[in-house]
PDB file of N, CA and C in Angstrom:
ATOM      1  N   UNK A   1       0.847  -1.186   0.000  1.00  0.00           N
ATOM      2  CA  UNK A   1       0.000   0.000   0.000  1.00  0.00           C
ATOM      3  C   UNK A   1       0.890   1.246   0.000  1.00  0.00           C
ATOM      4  N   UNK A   2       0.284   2.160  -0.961  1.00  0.00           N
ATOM      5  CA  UNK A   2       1.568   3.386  -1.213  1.00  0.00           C
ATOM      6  C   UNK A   2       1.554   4.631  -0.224  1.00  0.00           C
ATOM      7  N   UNK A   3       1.780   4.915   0.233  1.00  0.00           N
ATOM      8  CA  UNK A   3       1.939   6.431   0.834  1.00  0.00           C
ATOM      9  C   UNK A   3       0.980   7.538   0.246  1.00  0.00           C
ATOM     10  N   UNK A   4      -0.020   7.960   0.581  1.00  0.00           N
ATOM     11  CA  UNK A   4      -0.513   9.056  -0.642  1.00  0.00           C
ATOM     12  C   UNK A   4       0.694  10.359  -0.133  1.00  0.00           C
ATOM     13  N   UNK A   5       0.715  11.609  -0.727  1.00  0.00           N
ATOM     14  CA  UNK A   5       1.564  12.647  -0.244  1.00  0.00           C
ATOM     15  C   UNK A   5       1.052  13.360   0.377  1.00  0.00           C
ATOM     16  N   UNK A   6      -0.357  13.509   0.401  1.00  0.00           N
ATOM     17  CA  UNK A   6      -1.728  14.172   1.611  1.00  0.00           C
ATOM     18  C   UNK A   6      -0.996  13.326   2.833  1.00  0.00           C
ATOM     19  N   UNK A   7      -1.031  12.618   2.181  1.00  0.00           N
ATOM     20  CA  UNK A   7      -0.444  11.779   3.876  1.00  0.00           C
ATOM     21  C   UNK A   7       0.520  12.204   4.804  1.00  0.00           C
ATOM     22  N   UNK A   8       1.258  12.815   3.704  1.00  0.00           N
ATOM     23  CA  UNK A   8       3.002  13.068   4.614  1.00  0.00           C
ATOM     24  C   UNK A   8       2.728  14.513   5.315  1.00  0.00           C
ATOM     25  N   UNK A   9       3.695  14.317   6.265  1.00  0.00           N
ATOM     26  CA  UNK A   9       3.464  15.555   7.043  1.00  0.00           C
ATOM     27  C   UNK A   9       3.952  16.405   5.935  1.00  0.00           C
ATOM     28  N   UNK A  10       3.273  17.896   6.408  1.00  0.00           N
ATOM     29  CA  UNK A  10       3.937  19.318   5.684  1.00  0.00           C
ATOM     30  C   UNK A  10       5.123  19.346   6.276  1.00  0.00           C
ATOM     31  N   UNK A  11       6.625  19.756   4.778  1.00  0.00           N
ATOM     32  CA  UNK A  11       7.945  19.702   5.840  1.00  0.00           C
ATOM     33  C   UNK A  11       7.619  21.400   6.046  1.00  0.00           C
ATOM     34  N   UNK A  12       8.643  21.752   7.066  1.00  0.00           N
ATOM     35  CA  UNK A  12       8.663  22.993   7.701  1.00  0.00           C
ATOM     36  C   UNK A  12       9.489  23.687   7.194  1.00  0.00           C
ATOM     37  N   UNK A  13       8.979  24.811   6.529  1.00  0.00           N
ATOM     38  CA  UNK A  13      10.075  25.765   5.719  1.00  0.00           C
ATOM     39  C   UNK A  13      11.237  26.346   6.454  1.00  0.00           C
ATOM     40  N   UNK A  14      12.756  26.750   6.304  1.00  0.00           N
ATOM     41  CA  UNK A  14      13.477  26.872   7.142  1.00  0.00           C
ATOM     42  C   UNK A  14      13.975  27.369   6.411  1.00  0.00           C
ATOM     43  N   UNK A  15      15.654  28.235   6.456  1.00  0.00           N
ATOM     44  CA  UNK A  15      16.353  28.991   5.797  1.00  0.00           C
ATOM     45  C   UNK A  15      17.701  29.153   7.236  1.00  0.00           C
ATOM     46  N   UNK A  16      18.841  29.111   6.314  1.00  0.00           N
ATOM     47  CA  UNK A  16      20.016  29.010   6.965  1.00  0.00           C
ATOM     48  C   UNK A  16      20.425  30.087   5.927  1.00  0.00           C
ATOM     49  N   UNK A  17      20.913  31.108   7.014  1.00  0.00           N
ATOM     50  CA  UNK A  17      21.932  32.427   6.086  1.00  0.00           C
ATOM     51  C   UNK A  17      23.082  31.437   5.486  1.00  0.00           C
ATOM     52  N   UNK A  18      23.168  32.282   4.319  1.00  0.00           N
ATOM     53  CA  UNK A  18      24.409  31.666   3.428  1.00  0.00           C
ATOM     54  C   UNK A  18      24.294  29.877   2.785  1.00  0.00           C
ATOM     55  N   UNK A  19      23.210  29.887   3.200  1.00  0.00           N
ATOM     56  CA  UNK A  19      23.152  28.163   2.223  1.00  0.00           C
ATOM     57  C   UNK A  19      22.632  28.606   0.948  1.00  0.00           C
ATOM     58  N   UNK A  20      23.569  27.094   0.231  1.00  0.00           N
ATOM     59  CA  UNK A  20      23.370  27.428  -0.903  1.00  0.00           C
ATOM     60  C   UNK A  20      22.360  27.247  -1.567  1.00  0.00           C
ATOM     61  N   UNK A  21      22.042  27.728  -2.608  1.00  0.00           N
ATOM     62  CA  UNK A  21      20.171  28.375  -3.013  1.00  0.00           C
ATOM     63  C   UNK A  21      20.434  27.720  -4.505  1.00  0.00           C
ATOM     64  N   UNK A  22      21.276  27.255  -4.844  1.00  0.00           N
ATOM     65  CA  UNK A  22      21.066  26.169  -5.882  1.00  0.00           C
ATOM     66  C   UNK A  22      20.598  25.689  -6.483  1.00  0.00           C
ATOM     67  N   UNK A  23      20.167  24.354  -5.398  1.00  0.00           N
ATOM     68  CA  UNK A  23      18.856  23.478  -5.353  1.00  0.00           C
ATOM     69  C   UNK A  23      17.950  23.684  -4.917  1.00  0.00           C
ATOM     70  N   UNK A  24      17.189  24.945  -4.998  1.00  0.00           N
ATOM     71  CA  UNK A  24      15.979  25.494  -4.517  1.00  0.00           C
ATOM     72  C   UNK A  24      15.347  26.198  -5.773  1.00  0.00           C
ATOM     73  N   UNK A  25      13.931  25.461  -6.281  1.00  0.00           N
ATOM     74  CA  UNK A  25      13.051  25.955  -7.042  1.00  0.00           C
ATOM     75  C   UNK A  25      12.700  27.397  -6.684  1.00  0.00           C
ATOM     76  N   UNK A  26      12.139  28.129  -7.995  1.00  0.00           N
ATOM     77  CA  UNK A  26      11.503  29.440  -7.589  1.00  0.00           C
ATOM     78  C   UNK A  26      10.593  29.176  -6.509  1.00  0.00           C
ATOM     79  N   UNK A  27       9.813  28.376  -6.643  1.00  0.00           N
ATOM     80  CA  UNK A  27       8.780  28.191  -5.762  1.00  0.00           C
ATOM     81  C   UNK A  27       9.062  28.420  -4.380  1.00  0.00           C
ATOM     82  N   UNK A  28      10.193  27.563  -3.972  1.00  0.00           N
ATOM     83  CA  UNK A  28      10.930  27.303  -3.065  1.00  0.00           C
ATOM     84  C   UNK A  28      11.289  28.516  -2.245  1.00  0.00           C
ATOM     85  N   UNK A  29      12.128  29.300  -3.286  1.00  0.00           N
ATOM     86  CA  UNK A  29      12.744  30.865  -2.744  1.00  0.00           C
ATOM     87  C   UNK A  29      11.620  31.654  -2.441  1.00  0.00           C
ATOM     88  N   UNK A  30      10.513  31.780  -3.269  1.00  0.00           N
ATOM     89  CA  UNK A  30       9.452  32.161  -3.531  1.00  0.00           C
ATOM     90  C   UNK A  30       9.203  32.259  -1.834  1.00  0.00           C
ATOM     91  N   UNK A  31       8.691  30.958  -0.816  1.00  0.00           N
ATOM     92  CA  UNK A  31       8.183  30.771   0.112  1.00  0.00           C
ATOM     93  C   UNK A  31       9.201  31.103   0.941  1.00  0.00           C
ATOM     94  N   UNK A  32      10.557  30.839   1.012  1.00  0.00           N
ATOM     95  CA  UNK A  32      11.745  31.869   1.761  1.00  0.00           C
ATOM     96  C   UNK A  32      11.096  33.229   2.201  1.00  0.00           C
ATOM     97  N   UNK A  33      11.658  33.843   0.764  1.00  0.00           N
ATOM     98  CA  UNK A  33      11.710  34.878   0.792  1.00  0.00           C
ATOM     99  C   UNK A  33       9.789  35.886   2.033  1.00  0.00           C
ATOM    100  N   UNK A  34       9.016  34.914   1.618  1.00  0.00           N
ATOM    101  CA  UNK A  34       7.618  35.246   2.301  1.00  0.00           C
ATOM    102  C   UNK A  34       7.935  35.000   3.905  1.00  0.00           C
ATOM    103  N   UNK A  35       8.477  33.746   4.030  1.00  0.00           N
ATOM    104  CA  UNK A  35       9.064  33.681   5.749  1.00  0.00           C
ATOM    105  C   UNK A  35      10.187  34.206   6.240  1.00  0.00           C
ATOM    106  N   UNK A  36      10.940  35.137   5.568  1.00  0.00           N
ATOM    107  CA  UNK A  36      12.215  35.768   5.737  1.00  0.00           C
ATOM    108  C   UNK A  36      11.543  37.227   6.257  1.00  0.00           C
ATOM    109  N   UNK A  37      10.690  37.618   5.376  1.00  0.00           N
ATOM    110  CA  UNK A  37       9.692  39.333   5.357  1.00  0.00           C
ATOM    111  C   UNK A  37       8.829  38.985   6.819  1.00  0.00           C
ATOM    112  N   UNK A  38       8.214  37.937   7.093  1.00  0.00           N
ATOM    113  CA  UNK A  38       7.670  37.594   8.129  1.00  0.00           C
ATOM    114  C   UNK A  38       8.111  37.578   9.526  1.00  0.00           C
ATOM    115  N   UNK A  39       9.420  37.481   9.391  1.00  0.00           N
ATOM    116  CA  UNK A  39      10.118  37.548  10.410  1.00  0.00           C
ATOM    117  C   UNK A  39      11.061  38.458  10.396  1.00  0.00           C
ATOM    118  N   UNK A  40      11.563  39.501   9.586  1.00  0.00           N
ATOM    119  CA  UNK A  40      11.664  40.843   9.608  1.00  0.00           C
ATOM    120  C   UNK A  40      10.823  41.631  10.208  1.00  0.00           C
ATOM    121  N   UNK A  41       9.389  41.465   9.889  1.00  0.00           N
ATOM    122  CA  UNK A  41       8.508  42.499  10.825  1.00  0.00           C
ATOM    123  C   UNK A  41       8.097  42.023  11.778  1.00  0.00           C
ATOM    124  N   UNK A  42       8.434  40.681  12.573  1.00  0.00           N
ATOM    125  CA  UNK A  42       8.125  39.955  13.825  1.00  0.00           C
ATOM    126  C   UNK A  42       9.399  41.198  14.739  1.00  0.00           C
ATOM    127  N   UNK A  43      10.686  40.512  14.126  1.00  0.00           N
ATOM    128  CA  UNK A  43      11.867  41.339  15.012  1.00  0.00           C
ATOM    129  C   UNK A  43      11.323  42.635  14.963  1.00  0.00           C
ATOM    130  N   UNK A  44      11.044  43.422  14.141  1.00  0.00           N
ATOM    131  CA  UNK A  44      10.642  44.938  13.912  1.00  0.00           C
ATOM    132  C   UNK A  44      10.107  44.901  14.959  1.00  0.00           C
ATOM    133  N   UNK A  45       8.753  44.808  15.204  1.00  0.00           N
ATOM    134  CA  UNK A  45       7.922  44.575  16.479  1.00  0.00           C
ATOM    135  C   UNK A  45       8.595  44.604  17.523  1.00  0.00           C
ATOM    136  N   UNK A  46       9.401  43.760  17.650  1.00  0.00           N
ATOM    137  CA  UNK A  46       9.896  43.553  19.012  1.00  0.00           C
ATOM    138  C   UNK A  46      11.305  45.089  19.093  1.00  0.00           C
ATOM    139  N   UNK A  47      11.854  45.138  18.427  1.00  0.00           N
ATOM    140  CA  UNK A  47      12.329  46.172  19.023  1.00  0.00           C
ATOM    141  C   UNK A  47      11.862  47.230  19.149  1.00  0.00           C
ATOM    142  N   UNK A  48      10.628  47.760  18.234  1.00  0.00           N
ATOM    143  CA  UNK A  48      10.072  48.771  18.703  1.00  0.00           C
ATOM    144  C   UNK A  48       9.045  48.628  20.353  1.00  0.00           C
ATOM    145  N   UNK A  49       8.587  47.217  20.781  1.00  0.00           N
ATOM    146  CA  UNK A  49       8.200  47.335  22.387  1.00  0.00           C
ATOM    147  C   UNK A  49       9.524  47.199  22.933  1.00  0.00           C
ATOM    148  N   UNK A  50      10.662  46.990  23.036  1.00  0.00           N
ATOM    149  CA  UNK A  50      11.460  46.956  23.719  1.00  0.00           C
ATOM    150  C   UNK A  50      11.605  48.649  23.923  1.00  0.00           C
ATOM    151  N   UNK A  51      11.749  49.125  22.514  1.00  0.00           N
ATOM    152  CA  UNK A  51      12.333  50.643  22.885  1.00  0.00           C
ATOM    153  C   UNK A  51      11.095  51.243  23.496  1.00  0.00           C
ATOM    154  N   UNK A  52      10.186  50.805  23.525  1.00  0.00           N
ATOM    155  CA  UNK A  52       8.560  51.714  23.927  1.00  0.00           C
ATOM    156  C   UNK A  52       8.879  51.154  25.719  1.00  0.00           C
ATOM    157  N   UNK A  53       9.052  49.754  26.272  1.00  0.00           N
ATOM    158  CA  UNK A  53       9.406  49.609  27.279  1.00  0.00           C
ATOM    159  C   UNK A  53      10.244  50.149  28.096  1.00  0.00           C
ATOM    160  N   UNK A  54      12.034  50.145  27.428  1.00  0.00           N
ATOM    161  CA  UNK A  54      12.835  51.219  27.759  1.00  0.00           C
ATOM    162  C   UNK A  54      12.456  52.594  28.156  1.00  0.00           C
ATOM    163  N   UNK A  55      12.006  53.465  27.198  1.00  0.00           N
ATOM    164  CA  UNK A  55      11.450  54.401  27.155  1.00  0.00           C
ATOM    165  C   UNK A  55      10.642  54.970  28.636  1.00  0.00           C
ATOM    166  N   UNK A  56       9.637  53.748  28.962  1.00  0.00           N
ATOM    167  CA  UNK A  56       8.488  54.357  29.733  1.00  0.00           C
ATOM    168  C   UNK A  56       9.348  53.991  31.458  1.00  0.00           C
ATOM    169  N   UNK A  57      10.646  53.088  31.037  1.00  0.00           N
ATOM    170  CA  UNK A  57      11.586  52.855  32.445  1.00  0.00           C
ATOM    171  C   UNK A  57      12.470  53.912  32.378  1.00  0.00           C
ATOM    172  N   UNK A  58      12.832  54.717  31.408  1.00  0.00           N
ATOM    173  CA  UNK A  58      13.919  55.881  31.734  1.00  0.00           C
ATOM    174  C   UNK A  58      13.030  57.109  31.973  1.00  0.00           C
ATOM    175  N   UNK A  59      11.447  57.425  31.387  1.00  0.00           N
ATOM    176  CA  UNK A  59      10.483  57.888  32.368  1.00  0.00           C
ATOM    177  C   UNK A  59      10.616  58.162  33.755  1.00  0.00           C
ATOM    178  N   UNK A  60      10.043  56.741  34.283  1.00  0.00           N
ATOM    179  CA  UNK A  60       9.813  56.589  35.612  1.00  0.00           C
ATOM    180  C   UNK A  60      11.490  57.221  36.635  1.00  0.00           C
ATOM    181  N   UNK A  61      12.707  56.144  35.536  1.00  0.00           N
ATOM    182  CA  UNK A  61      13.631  56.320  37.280  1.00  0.00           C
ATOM    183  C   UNK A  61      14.591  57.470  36.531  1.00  0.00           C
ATOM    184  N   UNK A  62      14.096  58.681  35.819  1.00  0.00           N
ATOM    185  CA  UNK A  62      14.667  60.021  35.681  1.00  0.00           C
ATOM    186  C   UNK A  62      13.907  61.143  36.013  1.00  0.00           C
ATOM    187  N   UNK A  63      12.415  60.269  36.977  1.00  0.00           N
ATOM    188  CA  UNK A  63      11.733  61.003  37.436  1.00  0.00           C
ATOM    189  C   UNK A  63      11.925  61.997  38.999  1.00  0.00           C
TER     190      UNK A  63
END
């Protein structure tokens, strides 16, 4: 009995700086490049509450 490919788990897209991009279909880069932007504006986020956090602590103890 064969495997259908519905079957197989979804693999998990991943990206290592500097690997080589070779053997990677457009498609492939295609979905990179969408989880690379995704997690550019995840970090974005976060440093802007960090600096909004900072911020409201150099507030308080320069009060």
């Amino acid at each position: 009995m064969a495997i259908e490919d519905d079957d197989q788990p979804n693999k998990k897209i991943s990206h290592e700086i500097g690997q080589d991009l070779s053997l990677l279909s457009v498609e492939e880069l295609d979905q990179r490049i969408a989880l690379m932007r995704t997690e550019i504006t995840r970090l974005e986020t976060a440093v802007t509450m960090k600096r909004a956090t900072r911020a409201a602590a150099d507030r308080i103890f320069k009060a």
